[in-house]
Protein backbone atom coordinates (compact mmCIF):
# COMPACT_ATOMS: atom_id res chain seq x y z
CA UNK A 1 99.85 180.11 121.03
CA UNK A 2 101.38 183.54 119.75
CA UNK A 3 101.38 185.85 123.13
CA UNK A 4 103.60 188.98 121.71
CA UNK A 5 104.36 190.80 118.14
CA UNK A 6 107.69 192.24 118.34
CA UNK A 7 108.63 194.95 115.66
CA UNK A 8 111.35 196.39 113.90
CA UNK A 9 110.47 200.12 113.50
CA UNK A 10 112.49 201.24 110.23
CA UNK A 11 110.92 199.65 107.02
CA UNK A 12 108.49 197.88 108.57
CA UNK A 13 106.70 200.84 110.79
CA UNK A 14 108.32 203.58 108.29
CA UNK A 15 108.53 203.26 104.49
CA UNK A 16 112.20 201.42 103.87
CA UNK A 17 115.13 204.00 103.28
CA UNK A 18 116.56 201.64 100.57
CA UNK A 19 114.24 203.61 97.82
CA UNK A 20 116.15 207.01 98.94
CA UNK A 21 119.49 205.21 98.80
CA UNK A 22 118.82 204.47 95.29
CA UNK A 23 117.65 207.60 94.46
CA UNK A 24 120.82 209.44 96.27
CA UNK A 25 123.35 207.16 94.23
CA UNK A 26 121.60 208.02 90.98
CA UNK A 27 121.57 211.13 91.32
CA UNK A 28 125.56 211.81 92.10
CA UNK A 29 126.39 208.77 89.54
CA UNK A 30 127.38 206.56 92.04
CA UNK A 31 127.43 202.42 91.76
CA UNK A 32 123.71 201.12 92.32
CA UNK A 33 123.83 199.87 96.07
CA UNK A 34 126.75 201.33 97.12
CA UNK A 35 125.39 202.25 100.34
CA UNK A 36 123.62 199.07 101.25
CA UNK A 37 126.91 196.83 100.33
CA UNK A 38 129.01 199.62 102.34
CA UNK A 39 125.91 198.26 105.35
CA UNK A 40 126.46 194.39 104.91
CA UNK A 41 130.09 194.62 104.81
CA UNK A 42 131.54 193.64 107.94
CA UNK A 43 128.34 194.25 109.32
CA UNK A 44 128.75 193.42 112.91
CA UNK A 45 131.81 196.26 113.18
CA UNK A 46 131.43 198.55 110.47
CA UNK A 47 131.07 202.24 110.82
CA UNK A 48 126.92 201.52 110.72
CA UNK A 49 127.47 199.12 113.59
CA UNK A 50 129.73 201.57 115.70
CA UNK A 51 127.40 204.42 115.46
CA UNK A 52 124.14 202.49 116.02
CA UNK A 53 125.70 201.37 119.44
CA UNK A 54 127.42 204.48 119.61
CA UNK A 55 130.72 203.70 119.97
CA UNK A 56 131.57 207.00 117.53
CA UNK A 57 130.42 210.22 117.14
CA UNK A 58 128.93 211.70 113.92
CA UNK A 59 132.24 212.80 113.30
CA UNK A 60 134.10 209.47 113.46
CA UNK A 61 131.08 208.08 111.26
CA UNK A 62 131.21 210.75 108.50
CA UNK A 63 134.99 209.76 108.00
CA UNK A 64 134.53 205.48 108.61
CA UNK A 65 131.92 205.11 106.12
CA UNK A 66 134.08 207.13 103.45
CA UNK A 67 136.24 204.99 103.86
CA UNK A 68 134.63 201.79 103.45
CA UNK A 69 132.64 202.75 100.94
CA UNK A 70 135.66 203.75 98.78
CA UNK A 71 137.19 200.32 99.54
CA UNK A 72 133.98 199.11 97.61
CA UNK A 73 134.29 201.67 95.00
CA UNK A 74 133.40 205.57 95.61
CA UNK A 75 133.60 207.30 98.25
CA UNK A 76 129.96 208.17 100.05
CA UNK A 77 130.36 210.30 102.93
CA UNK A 78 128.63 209.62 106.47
CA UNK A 79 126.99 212.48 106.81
CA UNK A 80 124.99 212.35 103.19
CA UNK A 81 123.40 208.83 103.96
CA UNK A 82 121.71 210.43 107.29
CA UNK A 83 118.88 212.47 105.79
CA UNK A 84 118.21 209.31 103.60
CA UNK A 85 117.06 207.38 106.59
CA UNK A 86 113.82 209.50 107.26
CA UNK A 87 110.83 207.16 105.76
CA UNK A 88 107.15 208.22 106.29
CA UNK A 89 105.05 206.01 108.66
CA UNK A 90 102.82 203.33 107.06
CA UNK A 91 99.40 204.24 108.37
CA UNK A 92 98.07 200.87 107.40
CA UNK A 93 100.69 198.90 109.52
CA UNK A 94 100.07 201.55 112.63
CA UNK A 95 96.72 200.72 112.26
CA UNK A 96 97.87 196.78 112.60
CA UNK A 97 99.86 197.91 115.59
CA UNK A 98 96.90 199.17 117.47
CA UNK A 99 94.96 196.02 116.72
CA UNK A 100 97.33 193.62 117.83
CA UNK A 101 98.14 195.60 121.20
CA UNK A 102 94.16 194.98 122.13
CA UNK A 103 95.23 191.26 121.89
CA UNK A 104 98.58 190.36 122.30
CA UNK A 105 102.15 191.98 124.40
CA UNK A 106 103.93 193.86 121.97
CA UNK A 107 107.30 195.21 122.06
CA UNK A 108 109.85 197.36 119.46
CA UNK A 109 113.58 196.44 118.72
CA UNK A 110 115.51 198.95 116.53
CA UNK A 111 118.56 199.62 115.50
CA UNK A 112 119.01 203.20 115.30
CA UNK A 113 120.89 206.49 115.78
CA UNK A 114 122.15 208.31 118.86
CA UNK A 115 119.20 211.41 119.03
CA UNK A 116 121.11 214.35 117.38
CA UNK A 117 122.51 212.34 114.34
CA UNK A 118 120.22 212.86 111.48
CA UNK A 119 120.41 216.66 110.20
CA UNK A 120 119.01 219.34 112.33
CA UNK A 121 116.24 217.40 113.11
CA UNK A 122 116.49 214.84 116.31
CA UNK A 123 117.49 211.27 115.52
CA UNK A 124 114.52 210.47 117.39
CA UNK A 125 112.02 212.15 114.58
CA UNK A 126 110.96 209.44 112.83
CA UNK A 127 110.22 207.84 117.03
CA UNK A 128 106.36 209.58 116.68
CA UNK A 129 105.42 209.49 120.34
CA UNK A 130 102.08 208.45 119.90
CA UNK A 131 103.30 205.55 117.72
CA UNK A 132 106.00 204.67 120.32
CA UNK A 133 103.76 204.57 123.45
CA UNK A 134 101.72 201.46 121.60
CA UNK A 135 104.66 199.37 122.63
CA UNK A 136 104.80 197.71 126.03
CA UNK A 137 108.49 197.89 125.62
CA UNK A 138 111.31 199.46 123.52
CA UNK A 139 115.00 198.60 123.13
CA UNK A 140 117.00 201.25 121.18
CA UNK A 141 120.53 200.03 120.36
CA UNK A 142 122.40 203.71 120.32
CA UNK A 143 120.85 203.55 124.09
CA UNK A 144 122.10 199.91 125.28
CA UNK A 145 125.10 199.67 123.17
CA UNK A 146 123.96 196.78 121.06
CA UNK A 147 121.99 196.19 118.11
CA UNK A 148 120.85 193.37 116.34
CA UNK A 149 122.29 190.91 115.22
CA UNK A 150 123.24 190.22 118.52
CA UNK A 151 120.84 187.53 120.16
CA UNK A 152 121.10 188.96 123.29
CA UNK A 153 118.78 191.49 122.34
CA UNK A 154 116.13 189.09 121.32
CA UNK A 155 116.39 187.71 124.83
CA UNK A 156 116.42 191.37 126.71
CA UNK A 157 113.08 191.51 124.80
CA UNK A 158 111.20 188.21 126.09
CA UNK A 159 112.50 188.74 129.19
CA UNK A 160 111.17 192.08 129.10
CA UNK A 161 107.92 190.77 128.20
CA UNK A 162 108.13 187.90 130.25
CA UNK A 163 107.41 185.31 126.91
CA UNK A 164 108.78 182.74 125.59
CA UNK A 165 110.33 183.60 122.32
CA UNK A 166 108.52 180.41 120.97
CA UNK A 167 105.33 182.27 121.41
CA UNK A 168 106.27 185.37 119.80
CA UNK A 169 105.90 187.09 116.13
CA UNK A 170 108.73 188.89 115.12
CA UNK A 171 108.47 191.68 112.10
CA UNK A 172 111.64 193.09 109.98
CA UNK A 173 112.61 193.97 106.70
CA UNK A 174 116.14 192.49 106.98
CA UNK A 175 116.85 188.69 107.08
CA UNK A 176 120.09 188.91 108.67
CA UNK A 177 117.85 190.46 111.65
CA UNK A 178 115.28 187.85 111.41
CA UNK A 179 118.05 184.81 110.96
CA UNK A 180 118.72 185.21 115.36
CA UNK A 181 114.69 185.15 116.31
CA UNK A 182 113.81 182.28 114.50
CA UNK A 183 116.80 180.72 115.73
CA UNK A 184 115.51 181.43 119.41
CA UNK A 185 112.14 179.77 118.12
CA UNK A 186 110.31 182.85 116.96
CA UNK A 187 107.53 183.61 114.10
CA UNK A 188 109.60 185.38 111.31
CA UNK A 189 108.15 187.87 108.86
CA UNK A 190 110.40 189.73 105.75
CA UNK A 191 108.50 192.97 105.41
CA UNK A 192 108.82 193.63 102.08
CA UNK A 193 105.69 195.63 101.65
CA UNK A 194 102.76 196.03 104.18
CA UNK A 195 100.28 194.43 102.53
CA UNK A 196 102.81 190.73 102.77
CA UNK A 197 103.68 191.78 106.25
CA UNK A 198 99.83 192.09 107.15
CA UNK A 199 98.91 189.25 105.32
CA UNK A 200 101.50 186.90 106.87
CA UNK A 201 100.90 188.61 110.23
CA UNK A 202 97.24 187.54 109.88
CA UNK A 203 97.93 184.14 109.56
CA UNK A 204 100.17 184.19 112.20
CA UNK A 205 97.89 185.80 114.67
CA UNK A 206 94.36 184.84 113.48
CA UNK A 207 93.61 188.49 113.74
CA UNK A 208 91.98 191.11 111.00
CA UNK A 209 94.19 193.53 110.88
CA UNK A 210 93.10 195.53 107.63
């Protein structure tokens, strides 16, 4: 019996940055998915890593991920990929949201930015409050100092709910996020568009969500 949905927020609640990557590294002639292979590599300590458990500044982040992205081929500075991270919210998967909090626990892990790191805007921008309050409860890496991967934030989020992870849905676009919660026994579901995610979520849930 499925007794919480937990969610990743970015690409799942928001439309997936990877379509303004592609459009940023077109348009300065850059290799196709240099940013997303500058992500994966080393992805547990990378500059991405650091700065979504903020262990550096914006500073220190700018300059790291120049460097390892030249290491993979040209040089992309820190500070250029932030804007790119702002997706719109999927009104059809908000909408799914409200459903299954009538039903089930729900609860948000993401892996994001400290608050003043993208632009002038806050880091918490794309965090729409109204959005944000349908969660029972949210873990923020740049606020605990870890991000997923790490299992142990899987666990501070059942134990938060007070579920066992066996009995538990978990949503994100990224397999190498979804690998540890289906490890621990969880539901898995690859966003890779909202009307899979819903679809699959359906199933899982026995809900109608659309």
């Amino acid at each position: 019996m499925i007794e919480a949905v937990i969610w990743d927020f970015g690409g799942v609640l928001t439309t997936s940055p990877f379509e303004a990557f592609a459009r940023f590294e077109a348009e300065r002639g850059l290799p196709a998915d240099i940013i997303r292979r500058t992500n994966a590599a080393n992805h547990l300590e990378n500059a991405w890593a650091k700065f979504e458990r903020a262990e550096v500044d914006i500073e220190a982040f700018d300059k790291l991920f120049a460097v390892e992205s030249l290491a993979l081929g040209a040089e992309v500075r820190g500070r250029d990929v932030l804007p790119l991270l702002q997706g719109d919210l999927r009104p059809e998967m908000v909408e799914a949201l409200k459903r299954v909090k009538a039903s089930f626990k729900t609860g948000c892990i993401t892996n994001n930015l400290p608050a003043n790191a993208i632009g002038s805007t806050s880091g918490r921008s794309l965090y729409v409050a109204d959005v944000m309050a349908l969660f029972d409860h949210v873990i923020e890496s740049a606020k605990i100092g870890l991000r997923k991967p790490d299992p142990r934030i899987y666990r501070m989020m059942t134990d938060a709910l007070q579920v066992d992870p066996g009995a538990c849905v978990y949503l994100d676009d990224l397999g190498v996020n979804l690998k540890p919660a289906r490890e621990m026994g969880m539901t898995t579901i690859k966003v890779t568009s909202a009307a899979q995610a819903l679809a699959e979520l359906e199933a899982a849930t026995g809900l109608a969500l659309r």
